[in-house]
C-alpha atoms as a PDB file:
ATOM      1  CA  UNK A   1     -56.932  27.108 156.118  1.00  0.00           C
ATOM      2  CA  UNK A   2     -59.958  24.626 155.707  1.00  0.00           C
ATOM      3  CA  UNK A   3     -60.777  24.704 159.304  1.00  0.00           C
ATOM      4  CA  UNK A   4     -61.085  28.316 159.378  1.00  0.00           C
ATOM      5  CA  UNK A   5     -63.496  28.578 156.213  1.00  0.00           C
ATOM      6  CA  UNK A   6     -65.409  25.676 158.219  1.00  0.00           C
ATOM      7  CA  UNK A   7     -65.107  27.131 161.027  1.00  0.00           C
ATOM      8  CA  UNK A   8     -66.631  30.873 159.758  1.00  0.00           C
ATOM      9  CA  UNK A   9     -69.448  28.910 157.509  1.00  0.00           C
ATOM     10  CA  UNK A  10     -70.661  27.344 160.970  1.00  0.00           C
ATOM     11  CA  UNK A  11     -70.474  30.340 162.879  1.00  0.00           C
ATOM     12  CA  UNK A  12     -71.826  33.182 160.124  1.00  0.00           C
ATOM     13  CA  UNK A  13     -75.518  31.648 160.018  1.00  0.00           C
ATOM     14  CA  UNK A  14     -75.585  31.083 164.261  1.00  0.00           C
ATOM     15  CA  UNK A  15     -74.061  34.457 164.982  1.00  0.00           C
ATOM     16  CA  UNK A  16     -76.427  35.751 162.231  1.00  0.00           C
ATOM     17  CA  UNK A  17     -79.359  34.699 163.443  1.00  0.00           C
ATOM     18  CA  UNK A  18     -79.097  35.272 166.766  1.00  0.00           C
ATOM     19  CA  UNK A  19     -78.789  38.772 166.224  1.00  0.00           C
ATOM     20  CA  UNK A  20     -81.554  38.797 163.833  1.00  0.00           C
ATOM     21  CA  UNK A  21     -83.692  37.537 166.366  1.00  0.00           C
ATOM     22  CA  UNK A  22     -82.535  39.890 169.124  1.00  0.00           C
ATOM     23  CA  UNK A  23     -81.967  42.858 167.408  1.00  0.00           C
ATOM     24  CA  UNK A  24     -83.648  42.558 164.329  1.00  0.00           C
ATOM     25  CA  UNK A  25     -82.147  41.569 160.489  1.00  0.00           C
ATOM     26  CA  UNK A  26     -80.493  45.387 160.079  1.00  0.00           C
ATOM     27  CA  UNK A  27     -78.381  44.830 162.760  1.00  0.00           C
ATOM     28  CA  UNK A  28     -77.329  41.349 161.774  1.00  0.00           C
ATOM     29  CA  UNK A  29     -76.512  42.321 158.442  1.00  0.00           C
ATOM     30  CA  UNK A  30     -74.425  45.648 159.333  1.00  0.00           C
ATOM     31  CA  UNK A  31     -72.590  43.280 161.707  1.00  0.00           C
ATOM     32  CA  UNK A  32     -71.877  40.226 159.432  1.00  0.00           C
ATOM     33  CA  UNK A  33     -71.448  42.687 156.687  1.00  0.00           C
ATOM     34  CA  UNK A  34     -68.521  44.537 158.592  1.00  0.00           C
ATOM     35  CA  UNK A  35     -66.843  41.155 159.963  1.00  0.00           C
ATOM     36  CA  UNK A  36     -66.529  40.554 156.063  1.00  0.00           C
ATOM     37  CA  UNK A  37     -64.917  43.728 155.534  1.00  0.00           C
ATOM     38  CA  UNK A  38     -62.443  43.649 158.244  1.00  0.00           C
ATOM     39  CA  UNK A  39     -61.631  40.091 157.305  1.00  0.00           C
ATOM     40  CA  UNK A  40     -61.197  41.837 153.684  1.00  0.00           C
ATOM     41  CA  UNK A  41     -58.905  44.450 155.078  1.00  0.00           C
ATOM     42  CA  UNK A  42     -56.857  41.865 156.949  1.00  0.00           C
ATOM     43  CA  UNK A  43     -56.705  39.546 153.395  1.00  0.00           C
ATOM     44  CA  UNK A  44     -55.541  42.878 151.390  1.00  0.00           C
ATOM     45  CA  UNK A  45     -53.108  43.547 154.223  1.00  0.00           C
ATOM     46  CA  UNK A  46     -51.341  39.894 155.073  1.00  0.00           C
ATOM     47  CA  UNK A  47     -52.192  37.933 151.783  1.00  0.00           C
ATOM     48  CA  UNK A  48     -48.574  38.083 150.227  1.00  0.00           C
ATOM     49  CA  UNK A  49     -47.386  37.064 153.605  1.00  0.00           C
ATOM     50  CA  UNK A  50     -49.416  34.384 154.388  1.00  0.00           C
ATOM     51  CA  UNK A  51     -49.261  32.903 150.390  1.00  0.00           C
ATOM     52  CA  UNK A  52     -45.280  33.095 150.723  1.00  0.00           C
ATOM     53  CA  UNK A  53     -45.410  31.464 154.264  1.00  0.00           C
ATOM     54  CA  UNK A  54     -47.993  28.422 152.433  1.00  0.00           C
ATOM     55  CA  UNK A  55     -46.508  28.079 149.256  1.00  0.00           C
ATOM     56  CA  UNK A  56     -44.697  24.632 149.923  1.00  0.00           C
ATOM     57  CA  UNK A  57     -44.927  23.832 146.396  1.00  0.00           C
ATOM     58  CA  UNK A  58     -42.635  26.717 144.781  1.00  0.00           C
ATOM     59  CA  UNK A  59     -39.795  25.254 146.539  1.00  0.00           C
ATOM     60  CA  UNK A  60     -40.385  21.592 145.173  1.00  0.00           C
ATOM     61  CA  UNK A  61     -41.066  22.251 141.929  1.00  0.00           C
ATOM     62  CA  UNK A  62     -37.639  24.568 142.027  1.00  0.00           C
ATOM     63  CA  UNK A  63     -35.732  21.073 142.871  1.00  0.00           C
ATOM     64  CA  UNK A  64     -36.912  20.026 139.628  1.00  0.00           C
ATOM     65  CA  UNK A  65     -34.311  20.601 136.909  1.00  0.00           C
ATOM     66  CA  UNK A  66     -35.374  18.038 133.617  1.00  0.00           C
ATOM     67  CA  UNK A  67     -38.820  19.890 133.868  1.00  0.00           C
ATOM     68  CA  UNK A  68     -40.259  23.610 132.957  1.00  0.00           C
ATOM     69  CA  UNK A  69     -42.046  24.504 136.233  1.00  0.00           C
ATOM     70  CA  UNK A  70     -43.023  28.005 135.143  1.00  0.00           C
ATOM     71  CA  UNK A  71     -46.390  26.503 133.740  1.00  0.00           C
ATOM     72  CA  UNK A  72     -47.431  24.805 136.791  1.00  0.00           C
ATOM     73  CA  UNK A  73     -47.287  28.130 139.367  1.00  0.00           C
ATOM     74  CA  UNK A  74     -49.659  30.989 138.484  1.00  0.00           C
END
């Protein structure tokens, strides 16, 4: 999940300004503007899927019997 936050903070500003100095800063802003909403869209849509699939810790704290667990996961 890092990478791809890494990945999208090196490529915003590049892809941003090369449009910006092609097309002008409207155009770079409508564009990087609705990459952010699709990316919403796809967060809204896949989240609980995605958090289940990553969630390795629910299943080791559930192996834990001589603790209360239920403060640790939000």
């Amino acid at each position: 999940m890092q990478r791809v936050v890494a990945a999208g903070a090196c490529l915003s500003p590049l892809i941003g300004g090369w449009l910006a100095q092609q097309f002008g800063y409207p155009v770079a802003f409508m564009a990087l503007g609705s990459l952010s909403i699709a990316s919403f869209a796809i967060w809204i849509g896949f989240g609980t899927r995605i958090r289940e699939t990553c969630d390795t810790r629910r299943d080791e704290l559930g192996k834990l019997t001589d603790m209360d667990s239920s403060t640790l996961l939000p």
